[in-house]
C-alpha atoms as a PDB file:
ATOM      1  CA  UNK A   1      56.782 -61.436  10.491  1.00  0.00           C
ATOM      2  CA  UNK A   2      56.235 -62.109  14.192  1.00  0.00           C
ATOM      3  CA  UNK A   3      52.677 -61.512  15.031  1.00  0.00           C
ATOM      4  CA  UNK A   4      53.426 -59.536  18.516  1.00  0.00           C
ATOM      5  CA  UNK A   5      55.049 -56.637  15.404  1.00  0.00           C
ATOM      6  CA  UNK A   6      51.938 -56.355  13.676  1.00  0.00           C
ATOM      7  CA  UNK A   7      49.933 -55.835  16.843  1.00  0.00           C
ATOM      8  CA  UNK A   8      52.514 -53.282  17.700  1.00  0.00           C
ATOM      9  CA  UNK A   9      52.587 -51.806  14.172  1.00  0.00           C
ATOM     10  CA  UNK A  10      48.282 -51.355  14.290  1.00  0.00           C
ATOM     11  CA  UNK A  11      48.725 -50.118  17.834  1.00  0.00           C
ATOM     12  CA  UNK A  12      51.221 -47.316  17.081  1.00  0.00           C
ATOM     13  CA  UNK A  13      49.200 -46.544  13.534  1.00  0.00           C
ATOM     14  CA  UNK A  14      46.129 -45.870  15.686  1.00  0.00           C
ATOM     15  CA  UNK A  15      47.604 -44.301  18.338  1.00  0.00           C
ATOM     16  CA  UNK A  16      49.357 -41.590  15.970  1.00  0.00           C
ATOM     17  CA  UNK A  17      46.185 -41.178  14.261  1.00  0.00           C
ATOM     18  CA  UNK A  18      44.183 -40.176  17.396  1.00  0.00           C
ATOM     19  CA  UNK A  19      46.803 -37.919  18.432  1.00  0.00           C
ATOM     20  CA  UNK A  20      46.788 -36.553  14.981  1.00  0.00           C
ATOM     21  CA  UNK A  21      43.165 -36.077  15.782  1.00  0.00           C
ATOM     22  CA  UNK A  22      43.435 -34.635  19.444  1.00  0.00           C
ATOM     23  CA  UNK A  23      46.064 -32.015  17.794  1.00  0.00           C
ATOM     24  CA  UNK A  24      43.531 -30.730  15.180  1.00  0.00           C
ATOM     25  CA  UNK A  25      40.585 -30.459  17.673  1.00  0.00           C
ATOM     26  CA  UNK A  26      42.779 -28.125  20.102  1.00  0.00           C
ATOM     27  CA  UNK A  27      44.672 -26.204  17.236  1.00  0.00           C
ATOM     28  CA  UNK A  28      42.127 -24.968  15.523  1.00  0.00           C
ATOM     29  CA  UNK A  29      38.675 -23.149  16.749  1.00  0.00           C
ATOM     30  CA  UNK A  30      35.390 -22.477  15.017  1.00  0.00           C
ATOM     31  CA  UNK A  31      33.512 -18.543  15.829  1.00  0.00           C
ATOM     32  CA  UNK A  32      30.049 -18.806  15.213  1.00  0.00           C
ATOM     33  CA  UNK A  33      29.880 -14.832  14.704  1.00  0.00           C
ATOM     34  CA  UNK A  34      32.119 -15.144  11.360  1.00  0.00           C
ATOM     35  CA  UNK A  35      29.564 -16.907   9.583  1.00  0.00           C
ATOM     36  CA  UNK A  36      28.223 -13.595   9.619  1.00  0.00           C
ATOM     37  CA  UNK A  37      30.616 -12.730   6.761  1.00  0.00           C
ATOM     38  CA  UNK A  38      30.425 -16.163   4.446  1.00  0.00           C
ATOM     39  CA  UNK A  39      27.510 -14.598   2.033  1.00  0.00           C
ATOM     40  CA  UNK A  40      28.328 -10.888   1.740  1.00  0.00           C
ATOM     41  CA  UNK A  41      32.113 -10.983   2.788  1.00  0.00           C
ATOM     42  CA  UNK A  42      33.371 -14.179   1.577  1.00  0.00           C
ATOM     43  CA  UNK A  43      37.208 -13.245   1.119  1.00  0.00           C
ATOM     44  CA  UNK A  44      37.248 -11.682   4.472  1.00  0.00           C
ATOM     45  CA  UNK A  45      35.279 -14.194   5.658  1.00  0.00           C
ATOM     46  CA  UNK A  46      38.408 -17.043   4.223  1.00  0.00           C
ATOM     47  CA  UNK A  47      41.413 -15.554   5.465  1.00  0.00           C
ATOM     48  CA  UNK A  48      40.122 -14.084   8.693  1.00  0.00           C
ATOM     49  CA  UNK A  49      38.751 -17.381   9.722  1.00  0.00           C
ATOM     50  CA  UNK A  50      41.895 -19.210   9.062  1.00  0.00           C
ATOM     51  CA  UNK A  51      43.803 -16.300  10.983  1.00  0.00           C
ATOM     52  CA  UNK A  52      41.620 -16.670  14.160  1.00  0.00           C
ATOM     53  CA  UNK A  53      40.418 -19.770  14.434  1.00  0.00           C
ATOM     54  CA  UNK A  54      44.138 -21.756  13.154  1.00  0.00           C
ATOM     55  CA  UNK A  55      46.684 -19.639  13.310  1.00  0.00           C
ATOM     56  CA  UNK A  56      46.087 -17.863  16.336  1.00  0.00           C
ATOM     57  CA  UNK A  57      44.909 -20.811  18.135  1.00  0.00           C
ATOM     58  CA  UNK A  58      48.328 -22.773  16.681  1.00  0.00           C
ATOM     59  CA  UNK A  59      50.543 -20.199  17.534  1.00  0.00           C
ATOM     60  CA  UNK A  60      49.327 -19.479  21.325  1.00  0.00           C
ATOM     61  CA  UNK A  61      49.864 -21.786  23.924  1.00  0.00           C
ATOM     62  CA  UNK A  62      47.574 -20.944  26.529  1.00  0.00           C
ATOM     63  CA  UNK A  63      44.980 -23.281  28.185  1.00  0.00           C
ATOM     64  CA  UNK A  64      41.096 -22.476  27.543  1.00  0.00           C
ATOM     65  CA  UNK A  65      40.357 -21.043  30.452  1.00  0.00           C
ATOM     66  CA  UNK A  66      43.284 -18.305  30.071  1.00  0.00           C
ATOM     67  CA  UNK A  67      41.931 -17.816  25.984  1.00  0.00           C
ATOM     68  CA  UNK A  68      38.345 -16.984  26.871  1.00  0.00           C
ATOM     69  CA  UNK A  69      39.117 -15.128  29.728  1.00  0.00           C
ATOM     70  CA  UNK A  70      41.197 -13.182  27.668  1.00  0.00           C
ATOM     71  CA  UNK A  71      38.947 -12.508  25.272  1.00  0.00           C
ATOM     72  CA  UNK A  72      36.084 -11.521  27.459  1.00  0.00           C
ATOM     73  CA  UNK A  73      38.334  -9.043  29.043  1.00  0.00           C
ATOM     74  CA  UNK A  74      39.051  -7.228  25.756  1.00  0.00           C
ATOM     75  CA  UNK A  75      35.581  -7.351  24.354  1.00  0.00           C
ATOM     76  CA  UNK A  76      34.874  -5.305  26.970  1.00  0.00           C
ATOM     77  CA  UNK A  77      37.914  -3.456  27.206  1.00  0.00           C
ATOM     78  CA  UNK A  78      37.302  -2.193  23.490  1.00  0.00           C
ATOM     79  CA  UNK A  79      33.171  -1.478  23.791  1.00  0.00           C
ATOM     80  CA  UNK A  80      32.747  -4.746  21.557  1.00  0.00           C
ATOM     81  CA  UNK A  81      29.378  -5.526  22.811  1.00  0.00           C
ATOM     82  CA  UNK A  82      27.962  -6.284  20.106  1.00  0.00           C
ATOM     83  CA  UNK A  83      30.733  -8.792  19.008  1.00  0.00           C
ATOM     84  CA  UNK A  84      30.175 -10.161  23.115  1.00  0.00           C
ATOM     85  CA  UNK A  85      26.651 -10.946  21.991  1.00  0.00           C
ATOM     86  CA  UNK A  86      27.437 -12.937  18.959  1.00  0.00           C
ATOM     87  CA  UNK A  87      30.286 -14.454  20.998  1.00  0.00           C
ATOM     88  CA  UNK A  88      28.670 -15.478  24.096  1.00  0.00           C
ATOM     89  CA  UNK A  89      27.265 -18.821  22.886  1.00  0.00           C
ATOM     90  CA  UNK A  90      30.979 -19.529  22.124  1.00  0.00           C
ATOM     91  CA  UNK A  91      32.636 -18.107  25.103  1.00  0.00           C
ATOM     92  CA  UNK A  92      29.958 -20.396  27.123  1.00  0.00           C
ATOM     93  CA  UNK A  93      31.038 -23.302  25.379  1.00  0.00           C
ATOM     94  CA  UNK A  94      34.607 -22.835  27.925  1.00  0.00           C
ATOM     95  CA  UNK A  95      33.566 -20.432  30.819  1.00  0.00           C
ATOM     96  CA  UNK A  96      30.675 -20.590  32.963  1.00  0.00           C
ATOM     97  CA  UNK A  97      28.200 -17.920  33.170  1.00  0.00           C
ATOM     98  CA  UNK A  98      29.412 -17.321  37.024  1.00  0.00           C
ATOM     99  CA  UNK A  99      33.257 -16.807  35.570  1.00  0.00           C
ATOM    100  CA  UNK A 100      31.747 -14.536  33.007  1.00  0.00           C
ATOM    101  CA  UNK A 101      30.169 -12.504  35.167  1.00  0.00           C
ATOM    102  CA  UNK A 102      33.247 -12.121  37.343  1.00  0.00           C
ATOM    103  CA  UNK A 103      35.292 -10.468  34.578  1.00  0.00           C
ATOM    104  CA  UNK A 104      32.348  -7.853  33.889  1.00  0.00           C
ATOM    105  CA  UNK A 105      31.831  -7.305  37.635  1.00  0.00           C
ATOM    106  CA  UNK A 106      36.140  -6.438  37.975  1.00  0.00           C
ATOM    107  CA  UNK A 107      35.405  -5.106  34.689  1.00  0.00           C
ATOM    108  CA  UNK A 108      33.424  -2.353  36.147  1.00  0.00           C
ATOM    109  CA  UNK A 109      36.784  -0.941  38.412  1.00  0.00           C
ATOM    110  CA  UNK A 110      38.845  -0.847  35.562  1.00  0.00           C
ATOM    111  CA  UNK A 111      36.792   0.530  32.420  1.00  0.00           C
ATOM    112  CA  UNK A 112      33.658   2.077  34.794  1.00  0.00           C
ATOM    113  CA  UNK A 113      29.796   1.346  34.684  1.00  0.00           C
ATOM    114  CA  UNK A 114      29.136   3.327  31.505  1.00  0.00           C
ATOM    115  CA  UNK A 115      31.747   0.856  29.150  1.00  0.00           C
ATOM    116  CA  UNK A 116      30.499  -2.309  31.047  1.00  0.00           C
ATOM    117  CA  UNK A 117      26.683  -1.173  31.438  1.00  0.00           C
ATOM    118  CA  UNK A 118      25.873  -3.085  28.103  1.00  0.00           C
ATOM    119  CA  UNK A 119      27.297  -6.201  28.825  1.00  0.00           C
ATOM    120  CA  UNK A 120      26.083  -6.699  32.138  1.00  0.00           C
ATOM    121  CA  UNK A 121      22.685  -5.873  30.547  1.00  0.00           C
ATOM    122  CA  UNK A 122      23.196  -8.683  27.544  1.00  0.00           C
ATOM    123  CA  UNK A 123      24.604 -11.269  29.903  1.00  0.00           C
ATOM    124  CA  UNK A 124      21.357 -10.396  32.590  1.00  0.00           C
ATOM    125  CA  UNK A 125      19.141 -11.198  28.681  1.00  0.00           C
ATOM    126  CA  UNK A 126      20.959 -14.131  27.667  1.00  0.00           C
ATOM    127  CA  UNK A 127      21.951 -16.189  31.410  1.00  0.00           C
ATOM    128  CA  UNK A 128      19.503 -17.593  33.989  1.00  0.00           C
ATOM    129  CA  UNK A 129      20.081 -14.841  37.124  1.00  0.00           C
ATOM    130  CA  UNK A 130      21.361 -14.073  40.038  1.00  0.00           C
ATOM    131  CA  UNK A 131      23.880 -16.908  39.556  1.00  0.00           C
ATOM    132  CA  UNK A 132      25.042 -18.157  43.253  1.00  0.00           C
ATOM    133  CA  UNK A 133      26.657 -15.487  45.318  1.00  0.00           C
ATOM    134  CA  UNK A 134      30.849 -15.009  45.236  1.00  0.00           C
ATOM    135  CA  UNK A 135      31.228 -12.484  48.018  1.00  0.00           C
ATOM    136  CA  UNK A 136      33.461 -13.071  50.787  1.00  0.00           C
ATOM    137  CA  UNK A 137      33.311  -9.685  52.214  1.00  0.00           C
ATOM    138  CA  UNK A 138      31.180  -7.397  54.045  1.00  0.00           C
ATOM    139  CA  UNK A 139      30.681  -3.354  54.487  1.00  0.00           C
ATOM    140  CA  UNK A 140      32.856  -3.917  58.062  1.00  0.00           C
ATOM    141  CA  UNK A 141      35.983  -5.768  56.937  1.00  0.00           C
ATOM    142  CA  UNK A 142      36.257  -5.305  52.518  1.00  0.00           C
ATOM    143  CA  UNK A 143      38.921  -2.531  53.148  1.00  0.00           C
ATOM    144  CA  UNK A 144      40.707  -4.998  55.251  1.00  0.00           C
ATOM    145  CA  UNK A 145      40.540  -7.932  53.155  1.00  0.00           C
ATOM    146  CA  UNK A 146      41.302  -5.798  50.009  1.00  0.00           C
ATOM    147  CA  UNK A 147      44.257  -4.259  51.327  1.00  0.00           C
ATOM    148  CA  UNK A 148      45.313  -7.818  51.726  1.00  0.00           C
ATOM    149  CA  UNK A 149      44.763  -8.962  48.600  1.00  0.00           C
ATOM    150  CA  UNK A 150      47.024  -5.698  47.466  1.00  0.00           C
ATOM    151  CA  UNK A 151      49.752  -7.173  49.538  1.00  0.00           C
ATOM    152  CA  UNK A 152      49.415 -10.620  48.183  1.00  0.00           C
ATOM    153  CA  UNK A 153      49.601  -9.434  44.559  1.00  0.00           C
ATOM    154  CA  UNK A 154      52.019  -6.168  44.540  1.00  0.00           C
ATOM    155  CA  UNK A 155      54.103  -7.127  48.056  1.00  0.00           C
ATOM    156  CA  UNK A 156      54.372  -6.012  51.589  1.00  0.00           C
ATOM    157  CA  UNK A 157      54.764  -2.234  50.590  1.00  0.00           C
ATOM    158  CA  UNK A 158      51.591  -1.889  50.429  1.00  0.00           C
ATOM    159  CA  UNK A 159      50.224  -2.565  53.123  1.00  0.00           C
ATOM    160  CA  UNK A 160      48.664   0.530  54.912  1.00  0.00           C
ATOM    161  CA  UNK A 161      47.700   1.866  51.477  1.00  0.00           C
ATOM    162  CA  UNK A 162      44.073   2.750  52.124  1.00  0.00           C
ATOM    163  CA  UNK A 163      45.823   5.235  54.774  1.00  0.00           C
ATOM    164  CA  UNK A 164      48.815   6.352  52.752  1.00  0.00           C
ATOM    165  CA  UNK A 165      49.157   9.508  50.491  1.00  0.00           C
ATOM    166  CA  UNK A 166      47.548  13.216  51.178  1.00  0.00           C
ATOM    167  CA  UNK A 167      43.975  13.765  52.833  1.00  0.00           C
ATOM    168  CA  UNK A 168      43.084  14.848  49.426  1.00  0.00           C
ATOM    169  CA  UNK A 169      43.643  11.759  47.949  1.00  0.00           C
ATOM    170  CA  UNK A 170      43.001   9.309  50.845  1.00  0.00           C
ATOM    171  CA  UNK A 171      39.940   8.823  49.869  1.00  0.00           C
ATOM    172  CA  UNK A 172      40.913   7.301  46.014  1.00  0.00           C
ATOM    173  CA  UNK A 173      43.272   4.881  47.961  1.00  0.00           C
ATOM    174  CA  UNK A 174      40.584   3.937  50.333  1.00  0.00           C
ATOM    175  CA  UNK A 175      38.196   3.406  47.485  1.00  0.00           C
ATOM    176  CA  UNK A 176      40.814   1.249  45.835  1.00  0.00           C
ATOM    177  CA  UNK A 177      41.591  -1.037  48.952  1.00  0.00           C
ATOM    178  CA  UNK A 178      37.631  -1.416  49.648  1.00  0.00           C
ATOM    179  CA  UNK A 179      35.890  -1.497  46.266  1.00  0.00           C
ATOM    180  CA  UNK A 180      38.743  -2.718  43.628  1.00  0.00           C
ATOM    181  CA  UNK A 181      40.585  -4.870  45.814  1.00  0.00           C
ATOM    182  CA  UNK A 182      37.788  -6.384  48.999  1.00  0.00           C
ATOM    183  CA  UNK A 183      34.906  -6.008  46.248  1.00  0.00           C
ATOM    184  CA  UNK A 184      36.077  -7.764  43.345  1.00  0.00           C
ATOM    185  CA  UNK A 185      39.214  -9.434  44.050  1.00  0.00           C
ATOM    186  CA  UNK A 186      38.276 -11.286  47.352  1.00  0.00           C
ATOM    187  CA  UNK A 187      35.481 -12.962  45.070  1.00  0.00           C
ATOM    188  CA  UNK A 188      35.644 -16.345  44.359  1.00  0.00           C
ATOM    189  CA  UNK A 189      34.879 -17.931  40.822  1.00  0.00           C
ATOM    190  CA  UNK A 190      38.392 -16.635  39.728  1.00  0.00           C
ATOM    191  CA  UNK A 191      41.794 -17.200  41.296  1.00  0.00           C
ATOM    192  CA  UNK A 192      43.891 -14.063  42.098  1.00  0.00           C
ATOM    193  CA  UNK A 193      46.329 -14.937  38.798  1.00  0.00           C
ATOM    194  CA  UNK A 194      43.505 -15.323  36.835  1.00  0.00           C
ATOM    195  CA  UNK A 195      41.735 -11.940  37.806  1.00  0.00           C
ATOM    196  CA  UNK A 196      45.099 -10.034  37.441  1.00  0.00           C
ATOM    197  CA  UNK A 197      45.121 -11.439  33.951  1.00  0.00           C
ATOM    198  CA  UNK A 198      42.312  -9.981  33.240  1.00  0.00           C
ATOM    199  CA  UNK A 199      43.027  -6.898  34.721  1.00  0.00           C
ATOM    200  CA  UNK A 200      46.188  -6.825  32.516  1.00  0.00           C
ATOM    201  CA  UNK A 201      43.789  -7.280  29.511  1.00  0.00           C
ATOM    202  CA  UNK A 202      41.504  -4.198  30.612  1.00  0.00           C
ATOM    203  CA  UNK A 203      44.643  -1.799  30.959  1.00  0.00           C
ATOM    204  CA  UNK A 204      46.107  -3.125  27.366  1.00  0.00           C
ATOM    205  CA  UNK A 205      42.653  -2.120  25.743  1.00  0.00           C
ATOM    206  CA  UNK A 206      42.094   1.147  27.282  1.00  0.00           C
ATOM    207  CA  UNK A 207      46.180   2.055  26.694  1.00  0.00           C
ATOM    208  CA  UNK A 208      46.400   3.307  29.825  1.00  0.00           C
ATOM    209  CA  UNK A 209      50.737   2.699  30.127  1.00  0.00           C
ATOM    210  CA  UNK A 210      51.829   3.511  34.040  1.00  0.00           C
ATOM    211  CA  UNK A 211      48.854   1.242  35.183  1.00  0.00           C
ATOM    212  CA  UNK A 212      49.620  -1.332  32.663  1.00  0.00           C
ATOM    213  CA  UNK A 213      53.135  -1.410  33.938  1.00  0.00           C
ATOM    214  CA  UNK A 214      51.976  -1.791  37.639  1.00  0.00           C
ATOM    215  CA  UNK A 215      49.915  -4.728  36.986  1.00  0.00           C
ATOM    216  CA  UNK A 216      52.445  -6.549  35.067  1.00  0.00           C
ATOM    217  CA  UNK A 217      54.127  -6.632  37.646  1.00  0.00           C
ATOM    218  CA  UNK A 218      51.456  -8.040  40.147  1.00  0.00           C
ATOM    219  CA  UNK A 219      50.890 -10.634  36.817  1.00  0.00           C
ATOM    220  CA  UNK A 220      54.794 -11.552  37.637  1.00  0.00           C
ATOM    221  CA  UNK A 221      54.483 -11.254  41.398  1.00  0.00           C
ATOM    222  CA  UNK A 222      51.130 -13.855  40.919  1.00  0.00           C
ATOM    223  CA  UNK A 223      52.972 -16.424  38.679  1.00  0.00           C
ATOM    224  CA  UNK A 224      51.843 -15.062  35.638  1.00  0.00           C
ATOM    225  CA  UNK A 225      55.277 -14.532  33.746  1.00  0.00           C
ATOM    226  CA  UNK A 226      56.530 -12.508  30.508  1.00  0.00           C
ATOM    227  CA  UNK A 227      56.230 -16.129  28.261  1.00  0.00           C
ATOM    228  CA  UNK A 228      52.251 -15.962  29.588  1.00  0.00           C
ATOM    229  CA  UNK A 229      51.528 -12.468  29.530  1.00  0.00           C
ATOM    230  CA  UNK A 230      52.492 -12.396  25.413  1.00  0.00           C
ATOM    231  CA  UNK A 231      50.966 -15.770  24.471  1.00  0.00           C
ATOM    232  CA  UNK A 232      47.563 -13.757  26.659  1.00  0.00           C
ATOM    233  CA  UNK A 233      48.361 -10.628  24.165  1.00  0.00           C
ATOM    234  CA  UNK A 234      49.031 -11.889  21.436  1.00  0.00           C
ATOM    235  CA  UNK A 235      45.234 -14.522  21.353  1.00  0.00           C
ATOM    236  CA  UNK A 236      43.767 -11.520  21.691  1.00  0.00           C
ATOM    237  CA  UNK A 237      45.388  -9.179  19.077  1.00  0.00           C
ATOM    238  CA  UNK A 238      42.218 -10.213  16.661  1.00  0.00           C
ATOM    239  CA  UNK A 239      40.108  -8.174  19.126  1.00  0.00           C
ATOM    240  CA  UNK A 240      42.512  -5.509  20.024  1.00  0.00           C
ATOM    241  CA  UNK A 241      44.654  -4.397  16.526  1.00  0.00           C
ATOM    242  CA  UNK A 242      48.434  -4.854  16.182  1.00  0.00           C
ATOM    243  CA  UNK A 243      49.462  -1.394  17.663  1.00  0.00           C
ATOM    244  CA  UNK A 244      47.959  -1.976  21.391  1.00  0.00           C
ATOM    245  CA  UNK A 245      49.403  -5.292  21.234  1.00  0.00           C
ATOM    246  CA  UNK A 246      52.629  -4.367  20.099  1.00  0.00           C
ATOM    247  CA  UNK A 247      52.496  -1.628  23.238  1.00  0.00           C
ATOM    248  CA  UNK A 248      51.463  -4.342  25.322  1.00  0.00           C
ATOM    249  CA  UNK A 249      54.798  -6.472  24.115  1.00  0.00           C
ATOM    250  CA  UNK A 250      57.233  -3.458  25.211  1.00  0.00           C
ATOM    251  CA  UNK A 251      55.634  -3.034  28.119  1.00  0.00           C
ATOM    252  CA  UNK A 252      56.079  -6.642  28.860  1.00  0.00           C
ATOM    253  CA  UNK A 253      59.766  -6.936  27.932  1.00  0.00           C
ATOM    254  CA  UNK A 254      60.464  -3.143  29.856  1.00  0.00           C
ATOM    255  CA  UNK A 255      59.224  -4.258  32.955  1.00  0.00           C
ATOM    256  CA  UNK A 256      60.859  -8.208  32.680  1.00  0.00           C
ATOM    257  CA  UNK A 257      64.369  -6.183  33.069  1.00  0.00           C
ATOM    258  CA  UNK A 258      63.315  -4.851  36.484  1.00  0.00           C
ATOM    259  CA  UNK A 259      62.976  -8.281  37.590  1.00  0.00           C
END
């Protein structure tokens, strides 16, 4: 045997092996909160590890910070705060505390103070704060800047929305451009793809359809396409029950047509 082979032969033995090794690291995921179950639940605690924490995580594609986003988003989406307690160790273990805290802070335009009032209050418990400020916008130009950031995500048509509509309802569509859009989305710590992720994960917990719709199509106008949106829905279908996500799916595929 020529001795360059056997170098070869130990090189490509070792180099399978640690990719053998990276490929079990990513595909499958540890949650400290299900050790909750091992004593008193064992079965459920057996297959609904396996389910989450390999099969989920082998059948997603999605890069970390797109997982735990996720997930944050629908922990609060579905009042899970007590599961976003026992989770937050883990969640920190892939998002900072500042991206955190931008997903509760959008989380608040979405799903209102009372549904995110408890996790603001167990992040404030468990993280070091005020973390460093992520404003970008002031009381003189956030309408401005929002409506801008409604034009960069949904197109030109919008522009001039915080002036559109009724009297009766200017207001709602001022409050929109200032507050959803030049409060929370002109923040840095999350890119505009990421935050309309999020968004998308809000409106697929709360079930509310039209507005789902609408901001599947700003995740498609962002970058964020149908293959993305259900690898997003489907990581978090632990946390959110088959029916939503199967909603979610439809609502995917419906609007993908009107491309």
């Amino acid at each position: 045997m020529h001795p360059h082979y056997s170098i070869i032969q130990n090189w490509h033995c070792t180099f399978l092996l640690i990719i053998n090794k990276i490929h079990i690291e990513v595909k499958t995921m540890k949650y400290t909160f299900m050790e909750n179950f091992k004593d008193k639940d064992p079965e459920f605690y057996d297959f609904f590890s396996h389910f989450i924490g390999e099969e989920v995580i082998s059948d997603t594609t999605l890069d970390d910070k797109s997982r735990y986003l996720s997930i944050t988003a629908v922990l609060v989406g579905t009042k899970a705060h007590d599961l976003f307690k026992d989770m937050l160790d883990d969640l920190l273990k892939y998002l900072t505390a500042d991206e955190i805290q931008e997903v509760l802070y959008q989380a608040v335009a979405y799903l209102g103070i009372g549904m995110v009032y408890p996790f603001l209050n167990i992040m404030n418990r468990h993280v070091n704060k005020p973390l460093k400020s992520a404003s970008t916008t002031n009381r003189d130009n956030r309408i401005e800047l929002g409506n801008e950031k409604q034009c960069e995500l949904f197109g030109e048509h919008m522009r001039g929305f915080q002036t559109s509509g009724t009297e009766e309802e200017r207001h709602i569509k001022r409050w929109l451009a200032g507050n959803c859009f030049g409060d929370n989305y002109t923040r840095i710590g999350l890119t505009g793809a990421q935050r309309e992720m999020i968004t998308f994960c809000f409106l697929v917990a709360l079930g509310t359809e039209p507005q789902l719709k609408s901001h599947i199509g700003g995740n498609f106008h962002v970058g964020n396409d149908a293959h993305y949106l259900i690898n997003v829905i489907s990581n978090c279908m632990p946390y959110i029950g088959y029916p939503r996500t199967l909603n979610a799916i439809r609502c995917i595929h419906e609007m993908e047509k009107q491309l």
